[in-house]
Protein backbone atom coordinates (compact mmCIF):
# COMPACT_ATOMS: atom_id res chain seq x y z
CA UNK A 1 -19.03 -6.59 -24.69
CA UNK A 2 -21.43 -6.77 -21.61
CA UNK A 3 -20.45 -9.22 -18.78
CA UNK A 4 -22.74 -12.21 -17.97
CA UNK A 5 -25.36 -11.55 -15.46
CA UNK A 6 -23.69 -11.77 -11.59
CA UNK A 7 -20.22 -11.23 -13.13
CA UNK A 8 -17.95 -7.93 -11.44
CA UNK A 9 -15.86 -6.35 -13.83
CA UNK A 10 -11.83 -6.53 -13.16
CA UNK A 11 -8.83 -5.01 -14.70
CA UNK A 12 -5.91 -3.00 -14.12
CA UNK A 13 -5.76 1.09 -13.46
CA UNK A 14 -2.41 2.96 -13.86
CA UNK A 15 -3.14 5.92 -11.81
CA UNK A 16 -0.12 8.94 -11.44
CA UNK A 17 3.07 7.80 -9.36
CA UNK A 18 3.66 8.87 -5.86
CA UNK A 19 1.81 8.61 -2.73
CA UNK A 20 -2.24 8.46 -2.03
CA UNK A 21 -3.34 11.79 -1.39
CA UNK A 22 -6.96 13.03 -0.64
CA UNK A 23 -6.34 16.49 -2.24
CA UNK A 24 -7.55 17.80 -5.29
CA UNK A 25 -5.26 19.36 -8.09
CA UNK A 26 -2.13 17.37 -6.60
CA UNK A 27 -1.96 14.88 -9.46
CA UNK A 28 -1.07 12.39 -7.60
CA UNK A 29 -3.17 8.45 -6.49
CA UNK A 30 -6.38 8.15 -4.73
CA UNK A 31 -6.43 6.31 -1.53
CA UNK A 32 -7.10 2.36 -2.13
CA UNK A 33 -11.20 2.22 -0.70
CA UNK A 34 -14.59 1.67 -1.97
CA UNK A 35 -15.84 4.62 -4.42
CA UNK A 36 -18.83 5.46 -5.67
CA UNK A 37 -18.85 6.11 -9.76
CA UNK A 38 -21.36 8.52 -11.46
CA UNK A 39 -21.74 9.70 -15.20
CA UNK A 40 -19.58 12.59 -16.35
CA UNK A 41 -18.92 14.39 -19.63
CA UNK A 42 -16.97 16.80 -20.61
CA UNK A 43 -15.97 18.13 -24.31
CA UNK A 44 -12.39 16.11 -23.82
CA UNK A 45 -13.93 13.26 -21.85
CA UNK A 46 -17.55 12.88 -23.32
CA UNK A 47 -19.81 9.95 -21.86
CA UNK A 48 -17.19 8.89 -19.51
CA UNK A 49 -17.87 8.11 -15.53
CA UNK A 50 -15.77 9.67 -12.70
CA UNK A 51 -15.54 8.35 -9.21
CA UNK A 52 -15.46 9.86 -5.87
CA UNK A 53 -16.54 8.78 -2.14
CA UNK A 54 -16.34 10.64 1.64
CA UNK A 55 -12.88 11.41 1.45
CA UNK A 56 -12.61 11.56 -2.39
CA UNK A 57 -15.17 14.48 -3.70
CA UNK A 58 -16.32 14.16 -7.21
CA UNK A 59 -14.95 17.50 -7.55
CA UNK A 60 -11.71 16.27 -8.10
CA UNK A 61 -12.93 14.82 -11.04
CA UNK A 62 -11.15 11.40 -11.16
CA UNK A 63 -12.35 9.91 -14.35
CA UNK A 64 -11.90 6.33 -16.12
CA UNK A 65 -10.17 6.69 -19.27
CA UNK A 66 -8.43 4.74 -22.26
CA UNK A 67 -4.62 5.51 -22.46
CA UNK A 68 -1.46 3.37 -21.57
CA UNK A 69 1.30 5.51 -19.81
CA UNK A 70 1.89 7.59 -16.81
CA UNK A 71 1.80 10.74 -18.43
CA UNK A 72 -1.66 10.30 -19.68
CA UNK A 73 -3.14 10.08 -16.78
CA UNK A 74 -3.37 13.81 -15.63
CA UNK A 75 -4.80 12.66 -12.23
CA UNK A 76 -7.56 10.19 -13.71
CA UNK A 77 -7.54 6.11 -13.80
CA UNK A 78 -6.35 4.32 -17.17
CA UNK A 79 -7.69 1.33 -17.78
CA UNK A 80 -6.29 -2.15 -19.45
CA UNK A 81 -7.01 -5.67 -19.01
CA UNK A 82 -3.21 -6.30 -18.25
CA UNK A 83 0.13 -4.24 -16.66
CA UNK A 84 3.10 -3.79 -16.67
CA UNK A 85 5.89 -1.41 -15.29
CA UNK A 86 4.34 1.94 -15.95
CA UNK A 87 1.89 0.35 -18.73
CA UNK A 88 -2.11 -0.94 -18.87
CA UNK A 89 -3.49 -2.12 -21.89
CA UNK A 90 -3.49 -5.15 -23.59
CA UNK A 91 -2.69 -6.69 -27.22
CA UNK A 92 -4.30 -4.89 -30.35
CA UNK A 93 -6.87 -7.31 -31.28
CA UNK A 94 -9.07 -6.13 -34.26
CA UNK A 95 -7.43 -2.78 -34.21
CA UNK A 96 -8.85 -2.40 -30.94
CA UNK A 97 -6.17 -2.05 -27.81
CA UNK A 98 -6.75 -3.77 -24.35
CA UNK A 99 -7.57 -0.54 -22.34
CA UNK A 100 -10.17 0.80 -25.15
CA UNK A 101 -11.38 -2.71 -24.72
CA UNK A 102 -11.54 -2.69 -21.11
CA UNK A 103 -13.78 0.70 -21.09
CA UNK A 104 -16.44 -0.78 -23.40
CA UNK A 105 -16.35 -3.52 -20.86
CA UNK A 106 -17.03 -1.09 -18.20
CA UNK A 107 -19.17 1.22 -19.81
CA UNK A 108 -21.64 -1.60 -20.95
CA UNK A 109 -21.40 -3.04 -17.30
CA UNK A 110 -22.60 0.49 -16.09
CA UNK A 111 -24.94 1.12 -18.80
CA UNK A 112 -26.38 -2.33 -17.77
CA UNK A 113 -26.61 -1.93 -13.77
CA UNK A 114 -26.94 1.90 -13.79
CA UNK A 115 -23.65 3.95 -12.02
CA UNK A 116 -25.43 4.48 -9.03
CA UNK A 117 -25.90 0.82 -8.34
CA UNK A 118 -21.69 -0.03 -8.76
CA UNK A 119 -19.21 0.42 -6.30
CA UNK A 120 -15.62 1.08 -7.69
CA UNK A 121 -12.99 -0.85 -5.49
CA UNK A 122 -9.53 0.45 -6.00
CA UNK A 123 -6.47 -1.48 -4.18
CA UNK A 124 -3.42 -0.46 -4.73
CA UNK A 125 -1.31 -3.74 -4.33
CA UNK A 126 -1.93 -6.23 -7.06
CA UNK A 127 -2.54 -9.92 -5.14
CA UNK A 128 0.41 -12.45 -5.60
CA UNK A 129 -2.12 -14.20 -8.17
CA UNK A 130 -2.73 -11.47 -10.89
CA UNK A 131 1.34 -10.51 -11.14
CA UNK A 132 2.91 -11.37 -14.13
């Protein structure tokens, strides 16, 4: 799926539990700011974007990635077009789950405007709105 023209993508990232830490191989959040998002592969993460910023360096490798529980995350940002306590995903719809669903989203958004024309925004309090 590729969003309509004008149209930011939104979701829900489980990131690992405990506080917001700027230092790398500590496993632990990012601090809630504006990141800049770049193309990364690896051989366990292949054609997959990670994001970074001032404080943030792409060195720590924080990549988006399809999973559902804490201990997937192993310092990275899962994906999921819903929450819940220590979940992201969504409903299986055509064999397909919500957070695989939400990185095709993303990846055809970026594929579309380019990585180095997206800004990330990460907040780390979900508005009153999007609770469940």
């Amino acid at each position: 799926m590729i969003p309509q023209e004008g149209k930011d993508v939104t979701g829900f990232f489980l990131e690992p539990a405990g506080p917001s830490t700027t230092v790398a191989n500590q496993d632990q959040r990012i601090p809630e700011g504006t990141y800049n998002i770049e193309n990364y592969s690896s051989q366990k993460y292949p054609s997959n974007f990670r994001i970074f910023n001032s404080d943030v360096s792409n060195e720590r490798k924080i990549l988006l990635h399809i999973e559902n529980f804490p201990s997937n995350t192993e310092g990275c940002l899962l994906c999921g077009e819903t929450f819940g306590k220590d979940f992201v995903g969504g409903p299986r719809i055509n064999g397909e789950g919500g957070s695989f669903r939400k990185f095709k989203e993303i990846k055809g958004f970026l594929s579309q405007k380019g990585p180095e024309n997206v800004k990330f925004n990460i907040f780390n309090v979900i508005p009153d709105k999007e609770k469940k």
